[in-house]
PDB file of N, CA and C in Angstrom:
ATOM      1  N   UNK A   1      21.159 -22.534  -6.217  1.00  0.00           N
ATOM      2  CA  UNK A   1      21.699 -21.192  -6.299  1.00  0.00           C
ATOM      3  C   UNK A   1      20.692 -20.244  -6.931  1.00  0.00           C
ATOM      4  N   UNK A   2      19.753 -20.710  -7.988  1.00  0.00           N
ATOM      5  CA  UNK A   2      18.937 -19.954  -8.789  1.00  0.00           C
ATOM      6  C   UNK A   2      18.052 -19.671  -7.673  1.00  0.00           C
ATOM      7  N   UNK A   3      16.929 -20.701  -6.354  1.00  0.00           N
ATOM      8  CA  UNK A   3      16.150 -19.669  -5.802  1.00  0.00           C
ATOM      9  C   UNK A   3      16.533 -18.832  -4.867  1.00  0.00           C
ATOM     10  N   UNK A   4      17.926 -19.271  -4.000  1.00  0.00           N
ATOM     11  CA  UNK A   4      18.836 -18.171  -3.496  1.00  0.00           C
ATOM     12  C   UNK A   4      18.613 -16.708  -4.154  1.00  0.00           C
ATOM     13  N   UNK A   5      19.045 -16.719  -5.339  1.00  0.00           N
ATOM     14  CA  UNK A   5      19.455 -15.861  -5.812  1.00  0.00           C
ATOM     15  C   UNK A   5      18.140 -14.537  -6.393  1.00  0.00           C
ATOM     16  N   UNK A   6      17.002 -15.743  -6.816  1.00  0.00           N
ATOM     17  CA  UNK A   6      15.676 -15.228  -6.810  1.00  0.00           C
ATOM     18  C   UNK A   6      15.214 -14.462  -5.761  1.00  0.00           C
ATOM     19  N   UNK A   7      15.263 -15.419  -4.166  1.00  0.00           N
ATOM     20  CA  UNK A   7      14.884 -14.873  -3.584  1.00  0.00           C
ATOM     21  C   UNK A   7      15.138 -13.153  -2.950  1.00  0.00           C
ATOM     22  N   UNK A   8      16.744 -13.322  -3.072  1.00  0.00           N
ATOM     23  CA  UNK A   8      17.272 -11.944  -2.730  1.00  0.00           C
ATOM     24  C   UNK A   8      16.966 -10.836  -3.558  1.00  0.00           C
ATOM     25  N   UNK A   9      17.159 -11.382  -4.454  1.00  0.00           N
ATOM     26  CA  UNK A   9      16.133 -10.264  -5.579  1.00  0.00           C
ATOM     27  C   UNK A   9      14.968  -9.546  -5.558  1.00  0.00           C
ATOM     28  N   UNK A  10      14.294 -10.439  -5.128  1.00  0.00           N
ATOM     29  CA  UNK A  10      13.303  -9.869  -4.635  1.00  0.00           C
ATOM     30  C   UNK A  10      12.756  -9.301  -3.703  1.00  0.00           C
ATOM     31  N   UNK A  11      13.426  -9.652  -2.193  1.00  0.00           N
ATOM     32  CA  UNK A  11      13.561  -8.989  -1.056  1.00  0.00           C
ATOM     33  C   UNK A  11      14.159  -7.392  -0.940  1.00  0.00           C
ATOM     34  N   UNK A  12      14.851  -7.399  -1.699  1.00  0.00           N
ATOM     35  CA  UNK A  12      16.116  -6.268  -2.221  1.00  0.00           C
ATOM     36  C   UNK A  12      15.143  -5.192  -3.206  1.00  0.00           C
ATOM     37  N   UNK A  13      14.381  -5.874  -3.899  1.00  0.00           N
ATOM     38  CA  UNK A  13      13.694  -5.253  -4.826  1.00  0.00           C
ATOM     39  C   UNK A  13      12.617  -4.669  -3.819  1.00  0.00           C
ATOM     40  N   UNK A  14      11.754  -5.318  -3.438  1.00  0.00           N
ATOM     41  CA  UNK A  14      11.064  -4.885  -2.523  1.00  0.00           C
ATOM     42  C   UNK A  14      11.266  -3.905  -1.290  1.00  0.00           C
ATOM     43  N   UNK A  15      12.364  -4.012  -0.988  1.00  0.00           N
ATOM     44  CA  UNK A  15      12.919  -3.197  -0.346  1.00  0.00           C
ATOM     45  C   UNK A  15      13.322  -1.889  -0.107  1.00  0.00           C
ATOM     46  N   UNK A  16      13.969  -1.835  -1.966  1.00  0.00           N
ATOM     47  CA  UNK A  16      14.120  -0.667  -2.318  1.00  0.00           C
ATOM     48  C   UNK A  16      12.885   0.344  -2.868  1.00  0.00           C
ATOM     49  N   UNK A  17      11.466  -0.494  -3.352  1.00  0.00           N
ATOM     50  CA  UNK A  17      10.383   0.077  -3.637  1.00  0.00           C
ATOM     51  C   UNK A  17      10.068   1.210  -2.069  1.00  0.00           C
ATOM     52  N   UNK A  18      10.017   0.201  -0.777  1.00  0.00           N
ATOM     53  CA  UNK A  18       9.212   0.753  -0.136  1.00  0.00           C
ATOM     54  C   UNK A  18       9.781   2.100   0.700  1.00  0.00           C
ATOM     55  N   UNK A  19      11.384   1.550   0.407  1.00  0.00           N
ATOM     56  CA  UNK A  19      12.390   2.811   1.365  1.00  0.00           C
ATOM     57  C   UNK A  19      11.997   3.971   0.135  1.00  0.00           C
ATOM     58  N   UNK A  20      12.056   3.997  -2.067  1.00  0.00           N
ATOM     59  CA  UNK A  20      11.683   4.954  -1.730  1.00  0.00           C
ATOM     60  C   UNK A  20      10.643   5.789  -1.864  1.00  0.00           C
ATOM     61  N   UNK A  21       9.605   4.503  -1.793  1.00  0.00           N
ATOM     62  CA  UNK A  21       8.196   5.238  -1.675  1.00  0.00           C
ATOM     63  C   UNK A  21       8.039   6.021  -0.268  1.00  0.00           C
ATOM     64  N   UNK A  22       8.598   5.760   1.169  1.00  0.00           N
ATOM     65  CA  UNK A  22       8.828   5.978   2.054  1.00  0.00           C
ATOM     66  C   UNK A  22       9.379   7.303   2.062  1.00  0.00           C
ATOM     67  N   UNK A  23      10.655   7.749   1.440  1.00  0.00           N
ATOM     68  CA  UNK A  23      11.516   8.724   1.619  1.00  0.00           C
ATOM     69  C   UNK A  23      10.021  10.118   0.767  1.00  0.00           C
ATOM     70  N   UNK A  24       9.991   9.692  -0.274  1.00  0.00           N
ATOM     71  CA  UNK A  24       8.985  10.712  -1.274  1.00  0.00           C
ATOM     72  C   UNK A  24       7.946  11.219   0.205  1.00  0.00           C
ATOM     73  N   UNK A  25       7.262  10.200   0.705  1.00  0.00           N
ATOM     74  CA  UNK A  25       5.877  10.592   0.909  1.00  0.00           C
ATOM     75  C   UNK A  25       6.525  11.453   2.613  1.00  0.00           C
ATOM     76  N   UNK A  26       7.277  10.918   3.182  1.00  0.00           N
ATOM     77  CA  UNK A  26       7.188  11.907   4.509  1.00  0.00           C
ATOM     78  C   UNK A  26       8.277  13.164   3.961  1.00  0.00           C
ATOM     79  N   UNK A  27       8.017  13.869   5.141  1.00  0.00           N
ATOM     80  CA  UNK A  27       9.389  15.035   5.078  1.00  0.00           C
ATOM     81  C   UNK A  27      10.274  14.932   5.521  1.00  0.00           C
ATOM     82  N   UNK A  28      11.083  15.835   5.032  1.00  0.00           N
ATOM     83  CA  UNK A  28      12.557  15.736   5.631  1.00  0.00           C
ATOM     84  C   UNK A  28      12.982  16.247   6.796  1.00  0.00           C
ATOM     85  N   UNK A  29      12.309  17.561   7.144  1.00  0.00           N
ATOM     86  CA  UNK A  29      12.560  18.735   8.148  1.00  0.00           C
ATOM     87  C   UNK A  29      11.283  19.429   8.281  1.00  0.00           C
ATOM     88  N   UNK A  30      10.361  19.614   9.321  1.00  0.00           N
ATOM     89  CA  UNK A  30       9.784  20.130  10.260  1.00  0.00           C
ATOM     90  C   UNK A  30       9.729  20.715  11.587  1.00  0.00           C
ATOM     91  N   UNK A  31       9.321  22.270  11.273  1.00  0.00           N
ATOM     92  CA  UNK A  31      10.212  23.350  12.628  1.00  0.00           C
ATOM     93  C   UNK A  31       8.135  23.406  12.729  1.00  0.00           C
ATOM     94  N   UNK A  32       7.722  23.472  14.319  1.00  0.00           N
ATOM     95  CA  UNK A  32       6.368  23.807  14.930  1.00  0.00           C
ATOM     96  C   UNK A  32       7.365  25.212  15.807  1.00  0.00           C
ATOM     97  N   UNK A  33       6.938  26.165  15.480  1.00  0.00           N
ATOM     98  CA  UNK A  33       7.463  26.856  16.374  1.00  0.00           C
ATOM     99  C   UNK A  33       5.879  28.147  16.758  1.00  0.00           C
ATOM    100  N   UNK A  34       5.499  27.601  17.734  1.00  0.00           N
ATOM    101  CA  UNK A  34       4.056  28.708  17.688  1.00  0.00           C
ATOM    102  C   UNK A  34       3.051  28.689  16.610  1.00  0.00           C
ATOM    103  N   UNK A  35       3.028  29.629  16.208  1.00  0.00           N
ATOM    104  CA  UNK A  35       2.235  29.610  14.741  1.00  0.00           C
ATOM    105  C   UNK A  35       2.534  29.504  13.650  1.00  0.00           C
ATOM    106  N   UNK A  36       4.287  29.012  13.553  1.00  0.00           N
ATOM    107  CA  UNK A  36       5.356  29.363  12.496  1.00  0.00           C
ATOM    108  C   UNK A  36       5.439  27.859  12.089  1.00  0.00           C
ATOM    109  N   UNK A  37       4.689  27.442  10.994  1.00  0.00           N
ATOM    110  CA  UNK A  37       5.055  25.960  10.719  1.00  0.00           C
ATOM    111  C   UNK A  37       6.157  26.224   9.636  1.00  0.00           C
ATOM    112  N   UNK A  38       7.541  25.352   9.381  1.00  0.00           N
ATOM    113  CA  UNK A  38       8.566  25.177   8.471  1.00  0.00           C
ATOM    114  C   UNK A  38       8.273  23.788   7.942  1.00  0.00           C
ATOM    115  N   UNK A  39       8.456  23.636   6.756  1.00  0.00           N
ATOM    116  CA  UNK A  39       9.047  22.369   6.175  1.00  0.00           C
ATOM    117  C   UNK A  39       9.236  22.438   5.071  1.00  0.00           C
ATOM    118  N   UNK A  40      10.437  21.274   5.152  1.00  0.00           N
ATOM    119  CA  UNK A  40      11.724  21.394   4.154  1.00  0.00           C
ATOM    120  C   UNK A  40      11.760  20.251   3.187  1.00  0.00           C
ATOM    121  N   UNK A  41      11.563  20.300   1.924  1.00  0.00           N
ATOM    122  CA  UNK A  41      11.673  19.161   1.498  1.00  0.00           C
ATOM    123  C   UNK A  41      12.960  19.336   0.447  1.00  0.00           C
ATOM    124  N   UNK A  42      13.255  18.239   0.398  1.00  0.00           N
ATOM    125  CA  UNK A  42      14.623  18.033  -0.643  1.00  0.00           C
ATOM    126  C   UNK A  42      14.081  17.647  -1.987  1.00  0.00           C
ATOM    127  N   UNK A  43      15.171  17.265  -2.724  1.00  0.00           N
ATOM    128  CA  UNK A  43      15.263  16.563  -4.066  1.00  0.00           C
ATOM    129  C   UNK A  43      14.709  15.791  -4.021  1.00  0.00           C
ATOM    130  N   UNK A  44      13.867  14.675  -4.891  1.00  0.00           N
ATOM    131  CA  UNK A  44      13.431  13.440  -4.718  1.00  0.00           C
ATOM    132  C   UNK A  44      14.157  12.571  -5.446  1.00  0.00           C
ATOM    133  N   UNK A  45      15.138  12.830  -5.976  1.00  0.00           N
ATOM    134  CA  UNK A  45      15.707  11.981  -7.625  1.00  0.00           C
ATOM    135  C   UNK A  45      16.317  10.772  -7.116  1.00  0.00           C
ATOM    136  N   UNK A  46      16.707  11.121  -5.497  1.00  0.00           N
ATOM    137  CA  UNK A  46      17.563   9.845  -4.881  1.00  0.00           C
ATOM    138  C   UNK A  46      16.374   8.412  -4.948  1.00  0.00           C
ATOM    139  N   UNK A  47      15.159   8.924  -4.146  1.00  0.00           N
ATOM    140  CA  UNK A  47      14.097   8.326  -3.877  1.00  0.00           C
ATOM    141  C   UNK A  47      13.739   7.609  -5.613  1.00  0.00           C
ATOM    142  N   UNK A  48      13.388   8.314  -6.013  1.00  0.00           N
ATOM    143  CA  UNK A  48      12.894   8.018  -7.924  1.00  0.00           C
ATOM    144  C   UNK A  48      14.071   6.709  -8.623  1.00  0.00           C
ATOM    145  N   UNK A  49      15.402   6.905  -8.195  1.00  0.00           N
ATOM    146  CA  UNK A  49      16.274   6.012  -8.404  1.00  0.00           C
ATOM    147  C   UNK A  49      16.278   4.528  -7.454  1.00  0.00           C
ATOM    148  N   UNK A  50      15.961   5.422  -6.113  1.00  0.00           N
ATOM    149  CA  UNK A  50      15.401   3.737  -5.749  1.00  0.00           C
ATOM    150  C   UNK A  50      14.307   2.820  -6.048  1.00  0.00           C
ATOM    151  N   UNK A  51      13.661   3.466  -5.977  1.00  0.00           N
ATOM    152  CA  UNK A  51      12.312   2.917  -6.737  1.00  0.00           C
ATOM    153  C   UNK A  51      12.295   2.557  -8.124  1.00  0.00           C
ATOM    154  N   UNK A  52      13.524   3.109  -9.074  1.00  0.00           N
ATOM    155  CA  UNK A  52      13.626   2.473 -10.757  1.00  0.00           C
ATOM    156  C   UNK A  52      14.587   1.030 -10.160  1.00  0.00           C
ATOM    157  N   UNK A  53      15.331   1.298  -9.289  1.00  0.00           N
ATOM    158  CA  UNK A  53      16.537   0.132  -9.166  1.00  0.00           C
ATOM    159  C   UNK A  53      15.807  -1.146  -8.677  1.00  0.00           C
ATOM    160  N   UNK A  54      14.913  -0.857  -7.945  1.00  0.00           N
ATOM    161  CA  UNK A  54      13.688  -1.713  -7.171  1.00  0.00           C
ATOM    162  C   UNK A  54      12.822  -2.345  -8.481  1.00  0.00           C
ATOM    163  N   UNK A  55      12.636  -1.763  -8.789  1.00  0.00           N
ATOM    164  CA  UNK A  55      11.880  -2.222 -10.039  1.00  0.00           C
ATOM    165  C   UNK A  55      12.522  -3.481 -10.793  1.00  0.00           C
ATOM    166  N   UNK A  56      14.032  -2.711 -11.279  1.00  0.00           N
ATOM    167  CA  UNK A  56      14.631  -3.431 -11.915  1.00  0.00           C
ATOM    168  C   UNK A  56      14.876  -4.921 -11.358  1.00  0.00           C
ATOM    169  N   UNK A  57      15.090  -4.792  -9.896  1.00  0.00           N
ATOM    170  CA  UNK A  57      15.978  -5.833  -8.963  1.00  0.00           C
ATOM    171  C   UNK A  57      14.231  -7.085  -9.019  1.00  0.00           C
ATOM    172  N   UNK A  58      13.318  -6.211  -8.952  1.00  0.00           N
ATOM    173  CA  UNK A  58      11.857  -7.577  -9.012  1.00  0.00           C
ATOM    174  C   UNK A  58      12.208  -8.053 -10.079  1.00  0.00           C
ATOM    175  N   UNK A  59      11.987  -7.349 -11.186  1.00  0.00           N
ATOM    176  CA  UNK A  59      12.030  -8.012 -12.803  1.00  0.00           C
ATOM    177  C   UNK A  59      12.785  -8.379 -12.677  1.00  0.00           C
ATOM    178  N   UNK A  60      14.168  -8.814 -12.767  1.00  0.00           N
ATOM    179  CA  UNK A  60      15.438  -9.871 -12.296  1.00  0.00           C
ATOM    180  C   UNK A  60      15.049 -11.142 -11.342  1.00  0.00           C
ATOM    181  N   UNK A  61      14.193 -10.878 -10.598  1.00  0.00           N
ATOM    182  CA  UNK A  61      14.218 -11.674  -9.727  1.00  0.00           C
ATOM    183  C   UNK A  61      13.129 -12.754 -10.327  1.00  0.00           C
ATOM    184  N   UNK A  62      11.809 -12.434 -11.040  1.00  0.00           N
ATOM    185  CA  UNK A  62      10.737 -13.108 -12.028  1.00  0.00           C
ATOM    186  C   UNK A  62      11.280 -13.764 -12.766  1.00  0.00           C
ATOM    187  N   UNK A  63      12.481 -13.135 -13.224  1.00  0.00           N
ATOM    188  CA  UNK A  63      13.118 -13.960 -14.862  1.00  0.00           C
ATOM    189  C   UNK A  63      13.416 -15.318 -14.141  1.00  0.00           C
ATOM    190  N   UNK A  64      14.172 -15.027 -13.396  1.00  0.00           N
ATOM    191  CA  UNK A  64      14.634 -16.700 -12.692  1.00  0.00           C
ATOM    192  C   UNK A  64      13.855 -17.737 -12.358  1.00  0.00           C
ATOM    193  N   UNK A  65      12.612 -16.700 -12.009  1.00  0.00           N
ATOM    194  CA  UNK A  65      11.677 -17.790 -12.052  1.00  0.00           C
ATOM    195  C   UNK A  65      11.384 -18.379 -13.042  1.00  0.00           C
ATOM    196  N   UNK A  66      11.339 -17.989 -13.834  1.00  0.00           N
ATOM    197  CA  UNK A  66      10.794 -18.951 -15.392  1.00  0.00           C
ATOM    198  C   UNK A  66      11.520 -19.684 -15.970  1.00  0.00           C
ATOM    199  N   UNK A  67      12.811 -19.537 -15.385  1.00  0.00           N
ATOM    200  CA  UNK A  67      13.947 -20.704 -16.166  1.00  0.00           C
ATOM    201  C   UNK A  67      13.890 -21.814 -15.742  1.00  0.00           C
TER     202      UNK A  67
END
């Protein structure tokens, strides 16, 4: 059950690093209209929370290893 449980941890963790390193680095909304470039970016705090929860979910997942 412990590397089960390791393993998901870490998949999950990893997971959540890259969705929200992912979300930060592209945009949200882009208008090309002629010479009229738009873009829209949002909040990032959602992204910043995945990436702390990601964090958290690896370090959880290491501890198990050492037991």
């Amino acid at each position: 059950m412990n590397n089960v449980l390791k393993i998901v941890l870490l998949l999950i963790g990893a997971g959540l690093i890259a969705y929200g390193l992912y979300a930060i680095i592209t945009p949200e909304f882009a208008i090309d209209a002629g010479p009229i470039q738009v873009e829209a970016h949002g909040d990032n705090t959602q992204s910043y929370a995945m990436i702390g929860f990601g964090i958290l979910a690896l370090i959880g997942g290491l501890t198990f290893r050492r037991r």
